[in-house]
Protein backbone atom coordinates (compact mmCIF):
# COMPACT_ATOMS: atom_id res chain seq x y z
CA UNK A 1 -47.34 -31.77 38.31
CA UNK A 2 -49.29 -32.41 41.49
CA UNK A 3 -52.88 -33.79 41.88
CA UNK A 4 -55.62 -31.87 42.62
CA UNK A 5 -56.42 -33.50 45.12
CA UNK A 6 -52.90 -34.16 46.77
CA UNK A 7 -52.88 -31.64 49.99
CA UNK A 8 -49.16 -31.50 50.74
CA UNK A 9 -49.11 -34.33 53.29
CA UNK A 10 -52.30 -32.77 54.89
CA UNK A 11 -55.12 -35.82 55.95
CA UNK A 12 -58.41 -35.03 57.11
CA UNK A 13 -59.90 -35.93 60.28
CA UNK A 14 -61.68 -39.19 60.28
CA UNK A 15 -65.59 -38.74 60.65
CA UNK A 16 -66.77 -41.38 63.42
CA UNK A 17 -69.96 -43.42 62.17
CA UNK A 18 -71.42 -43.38 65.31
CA UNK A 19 -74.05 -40.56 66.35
CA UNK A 20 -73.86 -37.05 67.03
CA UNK A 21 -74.75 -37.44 70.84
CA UNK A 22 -72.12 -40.02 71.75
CA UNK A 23 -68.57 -39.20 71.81
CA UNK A 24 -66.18 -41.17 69.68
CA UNK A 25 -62.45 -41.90 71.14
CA UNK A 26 -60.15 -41.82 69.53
CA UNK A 27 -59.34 -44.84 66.86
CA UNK A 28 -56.32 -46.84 66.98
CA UNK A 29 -55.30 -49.59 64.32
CA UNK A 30 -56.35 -53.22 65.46
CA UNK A 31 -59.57 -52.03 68.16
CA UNK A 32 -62.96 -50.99 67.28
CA UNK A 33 -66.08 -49.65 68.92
CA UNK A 34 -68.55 -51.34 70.41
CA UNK A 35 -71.40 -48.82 72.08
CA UNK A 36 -69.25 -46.67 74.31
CA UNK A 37 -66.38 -49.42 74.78
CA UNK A 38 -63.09 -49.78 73.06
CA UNK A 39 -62.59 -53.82 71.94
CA UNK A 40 -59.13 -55.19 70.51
CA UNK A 41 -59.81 -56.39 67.30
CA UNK A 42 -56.35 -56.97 65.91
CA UNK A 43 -57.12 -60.95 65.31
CA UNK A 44 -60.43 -61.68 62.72
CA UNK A 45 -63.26 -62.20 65.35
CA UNK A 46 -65.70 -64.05 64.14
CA UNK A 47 -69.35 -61.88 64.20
CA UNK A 48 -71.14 -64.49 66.44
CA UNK A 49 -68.57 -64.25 68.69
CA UNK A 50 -68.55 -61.00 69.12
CA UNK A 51 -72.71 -60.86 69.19
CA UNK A 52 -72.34 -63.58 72.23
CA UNK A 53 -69.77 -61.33 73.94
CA UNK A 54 -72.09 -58.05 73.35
CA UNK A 55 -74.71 -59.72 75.34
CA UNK A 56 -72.59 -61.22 77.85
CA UNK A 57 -70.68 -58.08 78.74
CA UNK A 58 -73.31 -55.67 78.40
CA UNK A 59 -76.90 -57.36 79.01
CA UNK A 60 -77.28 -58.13 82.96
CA UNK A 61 -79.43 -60.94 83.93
CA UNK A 62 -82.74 -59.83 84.81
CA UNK A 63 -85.23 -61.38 87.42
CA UNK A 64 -88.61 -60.92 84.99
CA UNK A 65 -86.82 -62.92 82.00
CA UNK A 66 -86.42 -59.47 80.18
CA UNK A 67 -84.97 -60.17 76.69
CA UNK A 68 -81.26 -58.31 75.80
CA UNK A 69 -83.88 -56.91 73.23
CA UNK A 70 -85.05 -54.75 76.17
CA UNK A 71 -84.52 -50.94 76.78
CA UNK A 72 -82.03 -51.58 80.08
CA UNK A 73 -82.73 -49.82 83.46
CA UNK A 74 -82.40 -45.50 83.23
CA UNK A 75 -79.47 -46.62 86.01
CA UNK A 76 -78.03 -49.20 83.88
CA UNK A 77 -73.59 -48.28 83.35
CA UNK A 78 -73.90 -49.57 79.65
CA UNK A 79 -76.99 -48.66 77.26
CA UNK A 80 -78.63 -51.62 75.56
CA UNK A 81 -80.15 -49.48 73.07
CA UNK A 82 -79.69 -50.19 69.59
CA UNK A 83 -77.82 -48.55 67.36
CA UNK A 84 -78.89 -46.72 64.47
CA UNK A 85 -77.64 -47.57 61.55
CA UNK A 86 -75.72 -45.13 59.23
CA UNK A 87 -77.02 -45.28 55.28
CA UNK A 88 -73.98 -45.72 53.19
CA UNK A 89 -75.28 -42.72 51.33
CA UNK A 90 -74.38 -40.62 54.14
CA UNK A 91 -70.90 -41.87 54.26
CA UNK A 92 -70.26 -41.06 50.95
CA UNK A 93 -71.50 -37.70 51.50
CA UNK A 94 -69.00 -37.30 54.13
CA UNK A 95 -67.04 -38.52 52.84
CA UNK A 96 -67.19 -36.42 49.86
CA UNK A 97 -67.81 -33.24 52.28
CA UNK A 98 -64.01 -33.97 53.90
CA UNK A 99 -62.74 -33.98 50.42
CA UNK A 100 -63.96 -31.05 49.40
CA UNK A 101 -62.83 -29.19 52.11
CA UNK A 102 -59.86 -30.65 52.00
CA UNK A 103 -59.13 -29.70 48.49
CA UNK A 104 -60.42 -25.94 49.65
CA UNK A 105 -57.64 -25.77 51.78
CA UNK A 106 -55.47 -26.81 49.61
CA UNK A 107 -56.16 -24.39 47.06
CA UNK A 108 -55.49 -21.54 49.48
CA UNK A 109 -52.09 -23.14 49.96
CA UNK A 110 -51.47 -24.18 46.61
CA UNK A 111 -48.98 -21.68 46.25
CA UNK A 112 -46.89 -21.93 49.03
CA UNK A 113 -47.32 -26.02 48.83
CA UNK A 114 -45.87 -25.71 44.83
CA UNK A 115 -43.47 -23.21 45.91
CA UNK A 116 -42.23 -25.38 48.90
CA UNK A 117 -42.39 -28.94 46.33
CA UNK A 118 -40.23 -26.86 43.63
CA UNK A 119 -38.06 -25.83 46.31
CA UNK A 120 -37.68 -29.68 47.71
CA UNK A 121 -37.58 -31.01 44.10
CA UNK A 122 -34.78 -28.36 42.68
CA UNK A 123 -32.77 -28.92 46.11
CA UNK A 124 -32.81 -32.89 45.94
CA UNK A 125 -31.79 -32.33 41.98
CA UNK A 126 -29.07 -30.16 42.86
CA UNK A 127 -27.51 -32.64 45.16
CA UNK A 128 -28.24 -35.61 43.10
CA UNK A 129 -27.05 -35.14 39.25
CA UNK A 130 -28.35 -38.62 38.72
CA UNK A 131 -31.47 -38.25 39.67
CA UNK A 132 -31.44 -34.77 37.90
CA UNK A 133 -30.75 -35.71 34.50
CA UNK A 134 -33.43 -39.09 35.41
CA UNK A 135 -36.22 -36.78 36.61
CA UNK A 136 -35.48 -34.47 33.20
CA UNK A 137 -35.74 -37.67 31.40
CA UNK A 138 -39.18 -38.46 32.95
CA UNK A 139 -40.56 -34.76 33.09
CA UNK A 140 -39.79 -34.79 29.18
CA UNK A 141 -41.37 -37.89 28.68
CA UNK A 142 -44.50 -37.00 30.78
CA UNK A 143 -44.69 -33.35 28.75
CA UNK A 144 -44.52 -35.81 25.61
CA UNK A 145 -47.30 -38.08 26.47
CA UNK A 146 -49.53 -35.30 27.86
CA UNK A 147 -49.41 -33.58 24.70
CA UNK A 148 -50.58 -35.98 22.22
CA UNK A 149 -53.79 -34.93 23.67
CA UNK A 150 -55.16 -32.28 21.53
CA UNK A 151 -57.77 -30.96 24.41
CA UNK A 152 -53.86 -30.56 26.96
CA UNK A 153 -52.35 -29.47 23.90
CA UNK A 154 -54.49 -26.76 23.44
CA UNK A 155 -54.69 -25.21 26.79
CA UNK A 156 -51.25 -25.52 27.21
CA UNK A 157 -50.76 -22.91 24.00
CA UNK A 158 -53.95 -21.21 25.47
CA UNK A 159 -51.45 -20.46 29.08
CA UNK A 160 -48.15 -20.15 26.80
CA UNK A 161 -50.01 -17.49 24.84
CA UNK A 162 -51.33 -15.24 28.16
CA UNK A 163 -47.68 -16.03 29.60
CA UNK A 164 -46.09 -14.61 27.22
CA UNK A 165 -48.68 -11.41 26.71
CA UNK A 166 -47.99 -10.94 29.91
CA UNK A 167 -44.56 -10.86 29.96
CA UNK A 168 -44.03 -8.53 26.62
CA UNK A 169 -45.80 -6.03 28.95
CA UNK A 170 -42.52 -5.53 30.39
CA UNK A 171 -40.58 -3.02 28.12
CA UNK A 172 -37.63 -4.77 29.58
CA UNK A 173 -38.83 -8.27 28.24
CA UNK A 174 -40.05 -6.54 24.66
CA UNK A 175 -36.75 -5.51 23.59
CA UNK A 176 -34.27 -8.13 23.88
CA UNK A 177 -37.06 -10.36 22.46
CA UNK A 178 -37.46 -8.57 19.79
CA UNK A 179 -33.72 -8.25 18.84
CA UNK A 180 -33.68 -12.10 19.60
CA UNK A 181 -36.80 -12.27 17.01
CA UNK A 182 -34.74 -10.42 14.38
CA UNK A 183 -31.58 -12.06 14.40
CA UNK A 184 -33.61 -15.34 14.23
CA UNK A 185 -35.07 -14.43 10.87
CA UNK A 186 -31.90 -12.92 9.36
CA UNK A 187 -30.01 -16.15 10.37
CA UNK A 188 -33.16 -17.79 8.28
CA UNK A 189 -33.29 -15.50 5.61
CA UNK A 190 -30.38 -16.36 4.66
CA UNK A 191 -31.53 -19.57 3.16
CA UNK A 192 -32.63 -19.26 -0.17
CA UNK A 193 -34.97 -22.69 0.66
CA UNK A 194 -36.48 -20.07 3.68
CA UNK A 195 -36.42 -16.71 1.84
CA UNK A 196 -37.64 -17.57 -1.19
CA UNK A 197 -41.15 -19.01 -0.17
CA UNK A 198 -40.93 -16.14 2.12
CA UNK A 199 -41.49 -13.72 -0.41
CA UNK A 200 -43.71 -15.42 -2.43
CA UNK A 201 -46.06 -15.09 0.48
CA UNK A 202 -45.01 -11.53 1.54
CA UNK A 203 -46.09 -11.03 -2.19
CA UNK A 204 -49.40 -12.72 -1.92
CA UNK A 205 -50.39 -11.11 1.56
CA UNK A 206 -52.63 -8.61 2.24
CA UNK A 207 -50.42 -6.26 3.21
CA UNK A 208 -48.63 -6.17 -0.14
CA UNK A 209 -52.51 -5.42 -1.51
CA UNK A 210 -53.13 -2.45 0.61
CA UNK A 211 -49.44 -0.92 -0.41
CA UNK A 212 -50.83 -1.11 -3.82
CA UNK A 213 -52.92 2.38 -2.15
CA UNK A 214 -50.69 5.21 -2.22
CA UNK A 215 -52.18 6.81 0.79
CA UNK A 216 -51.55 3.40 3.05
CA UNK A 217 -48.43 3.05 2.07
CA UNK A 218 -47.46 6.88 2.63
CA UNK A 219 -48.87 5.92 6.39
CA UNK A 220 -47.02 2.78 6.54
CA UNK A 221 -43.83 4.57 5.39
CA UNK A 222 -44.45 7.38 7.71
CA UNK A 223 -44.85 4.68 10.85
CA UNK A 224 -42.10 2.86 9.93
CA UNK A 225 -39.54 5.57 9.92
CA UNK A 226 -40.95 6.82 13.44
CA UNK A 227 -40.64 3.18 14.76
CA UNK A 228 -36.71 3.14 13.41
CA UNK A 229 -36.13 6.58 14.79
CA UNK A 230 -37.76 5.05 18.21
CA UNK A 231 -35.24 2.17 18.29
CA UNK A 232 -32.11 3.50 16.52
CA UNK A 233 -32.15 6.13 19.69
CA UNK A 234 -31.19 2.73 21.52
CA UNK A 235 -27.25 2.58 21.26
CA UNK A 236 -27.54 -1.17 21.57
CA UNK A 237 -29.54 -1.94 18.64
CA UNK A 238 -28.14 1.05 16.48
CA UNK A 239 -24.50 -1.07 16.73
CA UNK A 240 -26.48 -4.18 15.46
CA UNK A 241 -28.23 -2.47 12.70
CA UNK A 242 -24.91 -1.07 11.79
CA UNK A 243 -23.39 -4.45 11.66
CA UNK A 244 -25.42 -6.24 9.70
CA UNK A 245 -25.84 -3.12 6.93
CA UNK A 246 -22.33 -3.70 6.92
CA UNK A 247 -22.56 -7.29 6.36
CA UNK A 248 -25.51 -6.83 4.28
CA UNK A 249 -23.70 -3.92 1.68
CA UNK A 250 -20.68 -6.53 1.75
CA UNK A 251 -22.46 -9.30 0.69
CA UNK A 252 -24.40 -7.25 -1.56
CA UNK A 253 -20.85 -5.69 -3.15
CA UNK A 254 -19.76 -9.50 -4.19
CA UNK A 255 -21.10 -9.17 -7.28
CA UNK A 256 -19.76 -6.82 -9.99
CA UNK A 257 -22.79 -5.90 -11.81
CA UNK A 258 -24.30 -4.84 -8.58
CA UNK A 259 -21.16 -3.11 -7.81
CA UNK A 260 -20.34 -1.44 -10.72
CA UNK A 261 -24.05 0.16 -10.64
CA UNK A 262 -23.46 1.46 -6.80
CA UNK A 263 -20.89 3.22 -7.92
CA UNK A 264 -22.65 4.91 -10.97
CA UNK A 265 -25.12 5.86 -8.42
CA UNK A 266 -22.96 6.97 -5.79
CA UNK A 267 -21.19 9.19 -9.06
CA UNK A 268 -24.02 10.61 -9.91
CA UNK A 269 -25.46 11.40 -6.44
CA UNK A 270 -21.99 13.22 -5.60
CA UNK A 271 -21.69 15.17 -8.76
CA UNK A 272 -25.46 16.58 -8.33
CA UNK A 273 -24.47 17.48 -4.68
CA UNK A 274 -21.21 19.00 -5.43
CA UNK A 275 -23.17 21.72 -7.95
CA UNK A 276 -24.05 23.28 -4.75
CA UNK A 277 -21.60 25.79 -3.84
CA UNK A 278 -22.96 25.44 0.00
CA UNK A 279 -22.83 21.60 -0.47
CA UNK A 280 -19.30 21.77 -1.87
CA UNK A 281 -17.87 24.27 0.59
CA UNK A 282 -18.87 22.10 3.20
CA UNK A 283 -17.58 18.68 2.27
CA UNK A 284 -13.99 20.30 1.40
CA UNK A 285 -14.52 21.47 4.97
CA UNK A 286 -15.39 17.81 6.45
CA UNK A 287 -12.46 16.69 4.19
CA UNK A 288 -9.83 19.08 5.51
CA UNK A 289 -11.21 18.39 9.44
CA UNK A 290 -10.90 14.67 8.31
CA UNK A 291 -6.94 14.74 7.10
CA UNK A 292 -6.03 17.61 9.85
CA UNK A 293 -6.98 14.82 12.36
CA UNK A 294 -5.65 12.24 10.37
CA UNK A 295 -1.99 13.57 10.19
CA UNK A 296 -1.99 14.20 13.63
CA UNK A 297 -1.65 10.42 14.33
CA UNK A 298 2.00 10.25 14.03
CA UNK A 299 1.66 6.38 12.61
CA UNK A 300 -1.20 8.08 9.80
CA UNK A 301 1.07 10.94 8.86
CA UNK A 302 4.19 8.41 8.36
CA UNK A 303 2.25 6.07 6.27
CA UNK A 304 0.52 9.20 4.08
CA UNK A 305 4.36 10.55 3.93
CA UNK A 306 5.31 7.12 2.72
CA UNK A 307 2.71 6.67 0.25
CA UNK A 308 3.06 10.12 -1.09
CA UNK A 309 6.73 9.59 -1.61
CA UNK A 310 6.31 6.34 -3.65
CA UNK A 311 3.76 7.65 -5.40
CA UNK A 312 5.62 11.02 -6.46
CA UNK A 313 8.85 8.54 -7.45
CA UNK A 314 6.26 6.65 -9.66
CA UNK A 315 5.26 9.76 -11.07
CA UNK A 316 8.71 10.82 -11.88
CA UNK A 317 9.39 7.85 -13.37
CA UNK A 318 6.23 7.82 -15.62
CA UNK A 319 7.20 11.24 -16.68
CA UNK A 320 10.96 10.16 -17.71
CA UNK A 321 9.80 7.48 -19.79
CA UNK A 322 7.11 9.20 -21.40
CA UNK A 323 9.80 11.51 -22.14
CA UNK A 324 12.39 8.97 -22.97
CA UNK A 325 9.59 7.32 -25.31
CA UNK A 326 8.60 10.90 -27.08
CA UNK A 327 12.32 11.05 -27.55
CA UNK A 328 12.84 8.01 -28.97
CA UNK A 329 9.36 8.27 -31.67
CA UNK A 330 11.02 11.94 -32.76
CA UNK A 331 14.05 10.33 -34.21
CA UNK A 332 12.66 7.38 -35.31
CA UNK A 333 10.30 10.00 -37.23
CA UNK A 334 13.67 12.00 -38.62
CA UNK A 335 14.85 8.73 -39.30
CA UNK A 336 12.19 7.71 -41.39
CA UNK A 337 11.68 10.94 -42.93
CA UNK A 338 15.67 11.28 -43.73
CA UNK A 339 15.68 7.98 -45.79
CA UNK A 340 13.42 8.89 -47.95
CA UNK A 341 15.67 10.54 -51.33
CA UNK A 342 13.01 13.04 -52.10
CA UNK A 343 12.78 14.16 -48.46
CA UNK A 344 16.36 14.60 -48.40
CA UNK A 345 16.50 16.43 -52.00
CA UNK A 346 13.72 18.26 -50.82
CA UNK A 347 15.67 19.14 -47.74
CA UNK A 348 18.35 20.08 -49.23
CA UNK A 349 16.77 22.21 -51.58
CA UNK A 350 15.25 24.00 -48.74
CA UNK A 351 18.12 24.86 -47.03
CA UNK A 352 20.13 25.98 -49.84
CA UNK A 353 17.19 28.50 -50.83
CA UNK A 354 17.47 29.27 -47.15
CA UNK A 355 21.25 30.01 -47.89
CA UNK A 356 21.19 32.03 -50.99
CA UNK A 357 17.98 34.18 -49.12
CA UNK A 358 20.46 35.01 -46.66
CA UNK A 359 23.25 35.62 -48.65
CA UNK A 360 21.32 37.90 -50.73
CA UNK A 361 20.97 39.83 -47.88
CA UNK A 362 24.26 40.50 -46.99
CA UNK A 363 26.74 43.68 -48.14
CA UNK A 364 29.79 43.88 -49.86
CA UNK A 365 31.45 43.68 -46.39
CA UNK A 366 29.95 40.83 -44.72
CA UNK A 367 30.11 38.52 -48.20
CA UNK A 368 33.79 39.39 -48.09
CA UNK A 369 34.46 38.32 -44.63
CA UNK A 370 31.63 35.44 -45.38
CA UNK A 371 34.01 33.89 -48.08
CA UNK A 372 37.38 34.50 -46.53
CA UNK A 373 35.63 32.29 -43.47
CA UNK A 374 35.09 29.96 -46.11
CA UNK A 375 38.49 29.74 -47.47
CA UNK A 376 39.68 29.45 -44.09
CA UNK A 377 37.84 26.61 -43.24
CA UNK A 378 38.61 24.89 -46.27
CA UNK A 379 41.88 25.08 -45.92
CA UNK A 380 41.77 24.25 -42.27
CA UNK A 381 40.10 21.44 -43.17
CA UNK A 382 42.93 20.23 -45.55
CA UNK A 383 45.58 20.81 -43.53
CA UNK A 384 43.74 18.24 -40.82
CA UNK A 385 43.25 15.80 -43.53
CA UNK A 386 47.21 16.19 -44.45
CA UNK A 387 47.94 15.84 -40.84
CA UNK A 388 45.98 12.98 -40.15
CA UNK A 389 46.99 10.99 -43.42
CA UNK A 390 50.65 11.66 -42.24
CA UNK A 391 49.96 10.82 -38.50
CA UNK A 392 48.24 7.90 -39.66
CA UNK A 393 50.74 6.63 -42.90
CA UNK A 394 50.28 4.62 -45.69
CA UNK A 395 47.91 2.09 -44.46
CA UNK A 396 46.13 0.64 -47.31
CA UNK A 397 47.38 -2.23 -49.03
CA UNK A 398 47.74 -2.41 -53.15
CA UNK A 399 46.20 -6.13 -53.98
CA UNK A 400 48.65 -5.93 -57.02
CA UNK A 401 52.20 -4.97 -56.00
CA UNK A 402 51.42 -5.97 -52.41
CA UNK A 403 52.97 -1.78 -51.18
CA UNK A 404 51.36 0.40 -48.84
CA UNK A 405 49.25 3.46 -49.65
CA UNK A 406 47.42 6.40 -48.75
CA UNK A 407 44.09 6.22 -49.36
CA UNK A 408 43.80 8.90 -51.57
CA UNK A 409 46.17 6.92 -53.60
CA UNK A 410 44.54 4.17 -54.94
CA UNK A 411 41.16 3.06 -56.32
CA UNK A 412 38.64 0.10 -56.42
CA UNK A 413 38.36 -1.54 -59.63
CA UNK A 414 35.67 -4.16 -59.79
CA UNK A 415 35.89 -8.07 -61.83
């Protein structure tokens, strides 16, 4: 900050106390003026002394005892006039005069003279990191102490506020300010100490009154979208909002509950949209376009091959134990059922109705060649059994005589 009055190093021009008709020399430090002579007054002269030189130097002897009192000749070199004396009023006013011009001149430089004191100040910081982070220190400390006054406090807000109305003139400025703005308060809404207070007021504002009114908030709807359409055209903030739906529908996807209903939504949503034969035709055509383009990644297609094979071999082997397991509950059934004596008497009363239905039947013929089948397999069946028993020998033991039998030759008594 500079002072008002401070003029950049300008000083203005003494104003000489003596009269407008007499010229003043110029002063020098240690002389002063005496009439239209210079005198050296570097050493404290004492004011009698320098009366007694005034009248020495510059009041001639005259013949008629003339006083120094006395107007001096018209051809006199030095005037013995007095002087008139200057009101200290008038001083001041000139004094105030040469300020006031000096400070008019200063504020038709000001600019330039701040521009050219940043300049100094910034180029004396650069070179000097001490004195940098010092005058940071100080500048802080000054900003501090000038705004515990409420009167600088409010005019600085006052020249923030036009600063800044002036700068979100500039679409430029507006829209990274506004993205700044928004991240700001999702980065705070995400506090539950911030949000919820947040609402409470959002709740309790006027605006949540006048959506109570259909028709405002059918406007406020309707200038809303048109302000979303306006930005989303931005490619910039369309990624962002993007992003933190993403984020947001994440988040929001943590819980089941919340998930579980999405879903039902999303269900019921798609299976109202697919009774549209126009609706369905065209999302089997989005589909299709979506795996054609797919497969022709040759990394997709060998990861969709691969998944499609272990999912057919998981298939295959649901379906051969499902099998195996169908299997496996038959016979346990015929099992079950074949234990039971009045199944199997039932059975076998079944069959041998089914036998003497067929057999009925039959001709002469065929219940000929039907029984000679039978003897033959009797006998066949005999003659294995006689083979066997002889291939085989007498291998059962007599408990009594301690000989070997056939089996068909001895019996089990029980004690």
């Amino acid at each position: 900050m500079i002072h008002p009055g401070y003029d950049g190093g300008y000083t203005a021009p003494a104003r000489s106390p003596l009269p407008r008709f007499q010229s003043a020399p110029p002063r020098r430090r240690g002389w002063t003026m005496v009439g239209s002579m210079t005198l050296c007054t570097a050493p404290r002269i004492p004011p009698a002394l320098i009366s007694a030189l005034w009248k020495f130097l510059l009041v001639p002897p005259s013949a008629g005892g003339v006083s120094s009192d006395d107007t001096a000749p018209s051809g006199a070199l030095f005037s013995t006039q007095k002087m008139p004396r200057v009101s200290r009023t008038s001083q001041e006013q000139r004094r105030q005069a040469a300020l006031n011009r000096s400070r008019a001149r200063y504020q038709q430089n000001a600019v330039q003279i701040r521009n050219r004191n940043s300049q100094h100040i910034a180029n004396v910081r650069a070179r000097n990191p001490d004195l940098r982070e010092e005058s940071r220190a100080q500048d802080s400390a000054a900003r501090a102490q000038r705004r515990r006054s409420e009167r600088i406090c409010t005019l600085e807000r006052l020249h923030d506020t036009e600063a800044h109305a002036d700068r979100r003139l500039d679409h430029q400025l507006r829209v990274p300010e506004r993205i700044r703005d928004m991240e700001a308060r999702a980065n705070r809404r995400i506090i539950p100490e911030y949000r919820n207070p947040e609402r409470v007021r959002d709740a309790a504002a006027p605006r949540a009154i006048r959506r109570e009114d259909s028709e405002e908030r059918r406007q406020e709807q309707v200038q809303n979208t048109a302000d979303h359409a306006s930005r989303r055209t931005n490619p910039e903030f369309r990624i962002q909002e993007r992003i933190r739906d993403a984020e947001a529908r994440a988040t929001h996807r943590e819980d089941p509950e919340e998930r579980a209903r999405e879903q039902e939504r999303n269900t019921g949503e798609h299976r109202q949209r697919r009774r549209d034969p126009e609706n369905r035709q065209r999302e089997r055509e989005r589909d299709a376009d979506y795996r054609r383009g797919t497969r022709r990644n040759p990394i997709a297609r060998t990861q969709e091959q691969r998944i499609n094979t272990s999912q057919r071999r998981e298939t295959r082997q649901q379906r051969r134990i499902r099998e195996q397991q169908i299997r496996l509950m038959a016979e346990e059934r015929l099992i079950n059922f074949r234990m039971d004596p009045q199944n199997r008497l039932d059975a076998s009363q079944r069959q041998s109705q089914r036998n003497m239905d067929a057999r009925a039947q039959l001709s002469e013929d065929e219940l000929d060649q039907e029984r000679e089948q039978q003897r033959n397999r009797i006998r066949a069946t005999a003659r294995d059994l006689y083979h066997r028993n002889i291939k085989e020998g007498p291998t059962e033991i007599c408990i009594c005589c301690g000989g070997t039998w056939f089996r068909s030759q001895i019996k089990n008594y029980g004690r």
